[in-house]
C-alpha atoms as a PDB file:
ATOM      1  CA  UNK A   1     -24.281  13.566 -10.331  1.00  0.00           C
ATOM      2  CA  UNK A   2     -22.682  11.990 -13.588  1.00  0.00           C
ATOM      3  CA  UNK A   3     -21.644   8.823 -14.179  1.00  0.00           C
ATOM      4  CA  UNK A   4     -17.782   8.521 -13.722  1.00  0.00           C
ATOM      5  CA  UNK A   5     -16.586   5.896 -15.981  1.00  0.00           C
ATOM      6  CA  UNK A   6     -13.657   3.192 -15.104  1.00  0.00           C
ATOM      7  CA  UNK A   7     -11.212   5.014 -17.622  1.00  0.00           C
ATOM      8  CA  UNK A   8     -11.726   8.766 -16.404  1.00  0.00           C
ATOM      9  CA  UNK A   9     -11.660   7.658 -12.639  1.00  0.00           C
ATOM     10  CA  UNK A  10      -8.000   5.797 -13.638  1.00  0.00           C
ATOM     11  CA  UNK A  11      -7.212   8.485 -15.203  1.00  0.00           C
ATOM     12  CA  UNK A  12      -7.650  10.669 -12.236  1.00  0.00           C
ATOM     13  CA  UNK A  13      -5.979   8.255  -9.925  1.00  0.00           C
ATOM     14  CA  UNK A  14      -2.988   8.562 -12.492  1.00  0.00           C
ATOM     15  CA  UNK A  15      -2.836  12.315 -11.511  1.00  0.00           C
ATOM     16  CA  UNK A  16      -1.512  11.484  -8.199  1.00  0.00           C
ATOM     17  CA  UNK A  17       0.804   8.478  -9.084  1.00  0.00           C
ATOM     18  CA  UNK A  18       1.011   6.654 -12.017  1.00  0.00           C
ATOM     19  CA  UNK A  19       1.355   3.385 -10.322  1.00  0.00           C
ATOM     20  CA  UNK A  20      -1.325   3.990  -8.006  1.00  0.00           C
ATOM     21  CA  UNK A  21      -4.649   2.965  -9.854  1.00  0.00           C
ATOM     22  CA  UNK A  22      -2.723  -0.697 -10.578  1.00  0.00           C
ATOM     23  CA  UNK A  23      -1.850  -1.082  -7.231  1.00  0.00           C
ATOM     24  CA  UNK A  24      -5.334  -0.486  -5.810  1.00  0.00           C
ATOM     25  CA  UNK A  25      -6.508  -2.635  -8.580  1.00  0.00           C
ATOM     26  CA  UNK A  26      -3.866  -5.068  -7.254  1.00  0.00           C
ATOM     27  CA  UNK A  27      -5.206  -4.878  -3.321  1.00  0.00           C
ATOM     28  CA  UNK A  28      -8.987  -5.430  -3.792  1.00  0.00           C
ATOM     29  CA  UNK A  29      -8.121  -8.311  -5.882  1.00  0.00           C
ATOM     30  CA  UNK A  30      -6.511  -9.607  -3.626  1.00  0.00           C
ATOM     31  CA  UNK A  31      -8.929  -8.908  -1.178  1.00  0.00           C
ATOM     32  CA  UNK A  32     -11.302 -10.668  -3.337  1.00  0.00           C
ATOM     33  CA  UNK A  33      -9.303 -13.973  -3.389  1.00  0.00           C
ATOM     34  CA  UNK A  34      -8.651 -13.502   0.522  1.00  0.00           C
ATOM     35  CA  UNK A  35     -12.684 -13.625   0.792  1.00  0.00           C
ATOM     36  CA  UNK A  36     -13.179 -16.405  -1.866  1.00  0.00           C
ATOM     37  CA  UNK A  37     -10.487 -18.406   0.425  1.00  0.00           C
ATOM     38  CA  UNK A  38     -12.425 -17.741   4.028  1.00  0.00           C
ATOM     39  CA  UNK A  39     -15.895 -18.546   2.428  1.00  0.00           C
ATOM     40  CA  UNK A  40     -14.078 -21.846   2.858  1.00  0.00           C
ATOM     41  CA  UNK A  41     -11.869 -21.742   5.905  1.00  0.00           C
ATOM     42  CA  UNK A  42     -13.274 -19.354   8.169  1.00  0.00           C
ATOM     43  CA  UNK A  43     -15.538 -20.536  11.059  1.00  0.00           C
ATOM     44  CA  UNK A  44     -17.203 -16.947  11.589  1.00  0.00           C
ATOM     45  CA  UNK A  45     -17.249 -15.836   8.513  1.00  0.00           C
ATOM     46  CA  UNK A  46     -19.262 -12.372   9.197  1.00  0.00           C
ATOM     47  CA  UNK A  47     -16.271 -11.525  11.550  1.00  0.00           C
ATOM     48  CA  UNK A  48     -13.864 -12.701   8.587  1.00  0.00           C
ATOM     49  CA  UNK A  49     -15.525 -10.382   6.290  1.00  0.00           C
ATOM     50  CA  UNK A  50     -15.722  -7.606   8.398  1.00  0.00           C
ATOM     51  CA  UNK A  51     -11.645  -7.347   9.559  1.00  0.00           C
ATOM     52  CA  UNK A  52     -10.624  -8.595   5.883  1.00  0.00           C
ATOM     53  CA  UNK A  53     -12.491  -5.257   4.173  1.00  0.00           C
ATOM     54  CA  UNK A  54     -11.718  -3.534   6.557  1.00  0.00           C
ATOM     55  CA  UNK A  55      -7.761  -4.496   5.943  1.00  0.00           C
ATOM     56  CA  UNK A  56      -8.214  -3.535   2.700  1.00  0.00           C
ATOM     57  CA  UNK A  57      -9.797  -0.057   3.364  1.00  0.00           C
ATOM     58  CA  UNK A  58      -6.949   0.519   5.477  1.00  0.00           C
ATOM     59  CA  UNK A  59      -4.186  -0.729   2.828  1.00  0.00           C
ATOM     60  CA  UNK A  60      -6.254   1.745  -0.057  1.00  0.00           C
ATOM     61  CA  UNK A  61      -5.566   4.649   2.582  1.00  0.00           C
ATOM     62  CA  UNK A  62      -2.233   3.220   2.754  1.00  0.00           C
ATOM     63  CA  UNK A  63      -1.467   3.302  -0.944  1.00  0.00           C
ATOM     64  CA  UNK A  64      -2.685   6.652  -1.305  1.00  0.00           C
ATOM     65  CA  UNK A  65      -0.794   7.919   1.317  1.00  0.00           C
ATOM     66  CA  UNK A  66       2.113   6.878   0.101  1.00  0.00           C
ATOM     67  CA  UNK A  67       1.385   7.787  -3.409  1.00  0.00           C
ATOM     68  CA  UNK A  68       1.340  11.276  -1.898  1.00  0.00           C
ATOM     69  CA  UNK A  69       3.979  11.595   0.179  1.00  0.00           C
ATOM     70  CA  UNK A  70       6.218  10.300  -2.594  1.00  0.00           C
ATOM     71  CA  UNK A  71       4.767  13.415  -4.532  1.00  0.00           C
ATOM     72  CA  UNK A  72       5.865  15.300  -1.680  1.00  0.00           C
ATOM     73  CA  UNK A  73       9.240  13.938  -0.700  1.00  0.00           C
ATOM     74  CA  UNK A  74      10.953  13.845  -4.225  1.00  0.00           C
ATOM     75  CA  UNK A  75      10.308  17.692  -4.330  1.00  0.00           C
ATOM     76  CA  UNK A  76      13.006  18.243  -0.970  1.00  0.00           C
ATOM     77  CA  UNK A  77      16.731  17.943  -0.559  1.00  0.00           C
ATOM     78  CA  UNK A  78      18.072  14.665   0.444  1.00  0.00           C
ATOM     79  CA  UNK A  79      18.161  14.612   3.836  1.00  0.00           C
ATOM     80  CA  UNK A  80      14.816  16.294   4.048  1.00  0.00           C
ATOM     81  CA  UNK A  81      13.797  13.689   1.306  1.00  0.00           C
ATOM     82  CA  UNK A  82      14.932  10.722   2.938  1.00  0.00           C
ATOM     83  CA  UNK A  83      13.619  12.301   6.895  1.00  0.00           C
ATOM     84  CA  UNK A  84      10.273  13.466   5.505  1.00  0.00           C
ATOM     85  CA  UNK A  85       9.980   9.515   4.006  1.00  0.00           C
ATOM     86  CA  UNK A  86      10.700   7.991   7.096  1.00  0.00           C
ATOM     87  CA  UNK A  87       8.226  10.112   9.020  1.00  0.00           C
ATOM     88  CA  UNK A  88       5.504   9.002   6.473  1.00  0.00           C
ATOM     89  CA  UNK A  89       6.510   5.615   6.675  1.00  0.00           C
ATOM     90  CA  UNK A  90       6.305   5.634  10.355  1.00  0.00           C
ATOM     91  CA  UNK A  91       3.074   7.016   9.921  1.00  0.00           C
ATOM     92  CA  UNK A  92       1.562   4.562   7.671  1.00  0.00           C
ATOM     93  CA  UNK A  93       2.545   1.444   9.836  1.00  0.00           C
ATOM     94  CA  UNK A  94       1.160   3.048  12.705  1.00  0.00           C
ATOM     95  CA  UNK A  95      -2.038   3.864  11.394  1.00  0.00           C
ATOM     96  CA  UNK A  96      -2.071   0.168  10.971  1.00  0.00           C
ATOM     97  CA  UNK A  97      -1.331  -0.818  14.168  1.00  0.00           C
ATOM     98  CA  UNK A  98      -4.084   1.322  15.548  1.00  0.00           C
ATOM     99  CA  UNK A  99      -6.009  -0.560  13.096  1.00  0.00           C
ATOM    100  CA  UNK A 100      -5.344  -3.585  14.230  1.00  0.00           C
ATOM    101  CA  UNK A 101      -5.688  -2.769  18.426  1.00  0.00           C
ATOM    102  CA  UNK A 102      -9.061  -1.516  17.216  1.00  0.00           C
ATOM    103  CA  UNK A 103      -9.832  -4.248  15.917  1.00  0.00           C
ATOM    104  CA  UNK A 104      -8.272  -6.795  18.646  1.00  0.00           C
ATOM    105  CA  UNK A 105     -10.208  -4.423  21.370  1.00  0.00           C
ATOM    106  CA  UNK A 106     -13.332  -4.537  19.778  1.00  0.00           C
ATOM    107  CA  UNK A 107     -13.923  -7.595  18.409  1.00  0.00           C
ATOM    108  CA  UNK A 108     -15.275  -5.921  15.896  1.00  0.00           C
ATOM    109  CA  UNK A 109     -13.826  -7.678  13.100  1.00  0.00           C
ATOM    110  CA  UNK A 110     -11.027 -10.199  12.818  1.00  0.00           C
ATOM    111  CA  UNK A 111      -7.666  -8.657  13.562  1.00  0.00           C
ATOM    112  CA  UNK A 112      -5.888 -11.384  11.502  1.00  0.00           C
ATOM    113  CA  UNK A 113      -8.098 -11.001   8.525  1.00  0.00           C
ATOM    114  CA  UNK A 114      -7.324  -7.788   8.849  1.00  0.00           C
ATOM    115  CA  UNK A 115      -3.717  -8.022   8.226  1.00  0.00           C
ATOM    116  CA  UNK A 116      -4.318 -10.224   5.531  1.00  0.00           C
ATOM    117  CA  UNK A 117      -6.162  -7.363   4.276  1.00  0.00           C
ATOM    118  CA  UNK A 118      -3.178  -4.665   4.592  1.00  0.00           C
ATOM    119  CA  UNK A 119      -0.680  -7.042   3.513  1.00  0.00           C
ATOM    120  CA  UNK A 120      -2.535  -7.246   0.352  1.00  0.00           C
ATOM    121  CA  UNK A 121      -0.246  -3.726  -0.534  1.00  0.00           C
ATOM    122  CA  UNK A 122       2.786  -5.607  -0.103  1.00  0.00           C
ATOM    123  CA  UNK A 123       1.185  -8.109  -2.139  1.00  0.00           C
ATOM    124  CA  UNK A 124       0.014  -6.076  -4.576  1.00  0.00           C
ATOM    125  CA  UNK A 125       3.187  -4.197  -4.986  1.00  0.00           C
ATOM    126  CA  UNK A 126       4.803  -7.529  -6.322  1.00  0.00           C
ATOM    127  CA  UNK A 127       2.144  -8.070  -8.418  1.00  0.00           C
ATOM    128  CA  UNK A 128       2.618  -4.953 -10.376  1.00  0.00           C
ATOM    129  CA  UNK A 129       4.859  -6.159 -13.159  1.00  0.00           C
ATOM    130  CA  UNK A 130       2.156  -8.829 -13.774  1.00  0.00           C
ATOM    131  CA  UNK A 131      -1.038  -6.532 -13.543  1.00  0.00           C
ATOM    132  CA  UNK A 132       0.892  -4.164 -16.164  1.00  0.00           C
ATOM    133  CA  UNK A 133       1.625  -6.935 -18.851  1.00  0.00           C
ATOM    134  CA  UNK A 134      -1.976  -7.663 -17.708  1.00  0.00           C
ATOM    135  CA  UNK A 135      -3.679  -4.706 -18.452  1.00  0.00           C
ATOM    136  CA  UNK A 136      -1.691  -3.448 -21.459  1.00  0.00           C
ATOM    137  CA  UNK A 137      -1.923  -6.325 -23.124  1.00  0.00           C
ATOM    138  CA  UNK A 138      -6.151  -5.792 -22.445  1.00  0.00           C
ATOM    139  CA  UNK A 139      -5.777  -2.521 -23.689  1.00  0.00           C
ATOM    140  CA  UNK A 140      -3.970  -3.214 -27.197  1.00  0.00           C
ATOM    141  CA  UNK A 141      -6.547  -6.283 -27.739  1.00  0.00           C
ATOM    142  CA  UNK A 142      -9.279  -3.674 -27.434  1.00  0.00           C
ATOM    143  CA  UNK A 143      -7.066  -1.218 -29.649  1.00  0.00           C
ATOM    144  CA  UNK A 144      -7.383  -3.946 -32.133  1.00  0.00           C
ATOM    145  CA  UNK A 145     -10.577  -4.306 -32.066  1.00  0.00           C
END
């Protein structure tokens, strides 16, 4: 199996949506900082872990599900648009929910940590503006180069 490098696998991601390989960018970030904060404040920190990635799993499904339902919706008439959207986005919240009674249930990881981890797409999707003027400005320093 080759190696798949960082550009080619963006590239790819691109494909489906072109804001898509940003926005994961954008939630394991902030999944990163959501870890680097319960090193510090969480008491189990194994269970912390465990719901927080697991959050963020759920939020990367959630980001490409969306990414391709938009694909899919923009291609109907508008009341098929705006009914096939609304199922999706039904979906997707559900799918967290489940998620999160899992979780709660099973004390398998921590629930809350876990929505920390999903909200980190709503997070994310504010951050986009930022990560863009992040990342192109990266990219035309290396141009320059």
């Amino acid at each position: 199996m080759g190696k798949i490098s960082v550009t080619r696998l963006f590239s790819r991601i691109s494909k489906i949506n072109t804001a898509l390989p940003l926005l994961l960018v954008g939630i394991v970030l902030f999944g990163a900082l959501c870890q680097i904060a319960g090193i510090f404040l969480a008491s189990d920190k194994a269970d912390y872990s465990i719901g927080l990635w697991i959050g963020v799993l759920t939020a990367v499904c959630m980001a490409f599900h969306m990414a391709v339902s938009l694909n899919s919706v923009v291609e109907r008439d508008v009341k098929g648009a705006q009914a096939a959207a609304t199922v999706n986005n039904i979906i997707r919240y559900l799918i967290a929910i489940v998620v999160l009674a899992i979780l709660a249930l099973t004390h398998i990881g921590n629930p809350l940590a876990a929505f920390a981890g999903i909200m980190g797409l709503k997070v994310s999707a504010y951050m986009q503006p930022f990560l863009v003027k992040l990342f192109h400005r990266c990219d035309s320093d290396k141009k320059e180069n």
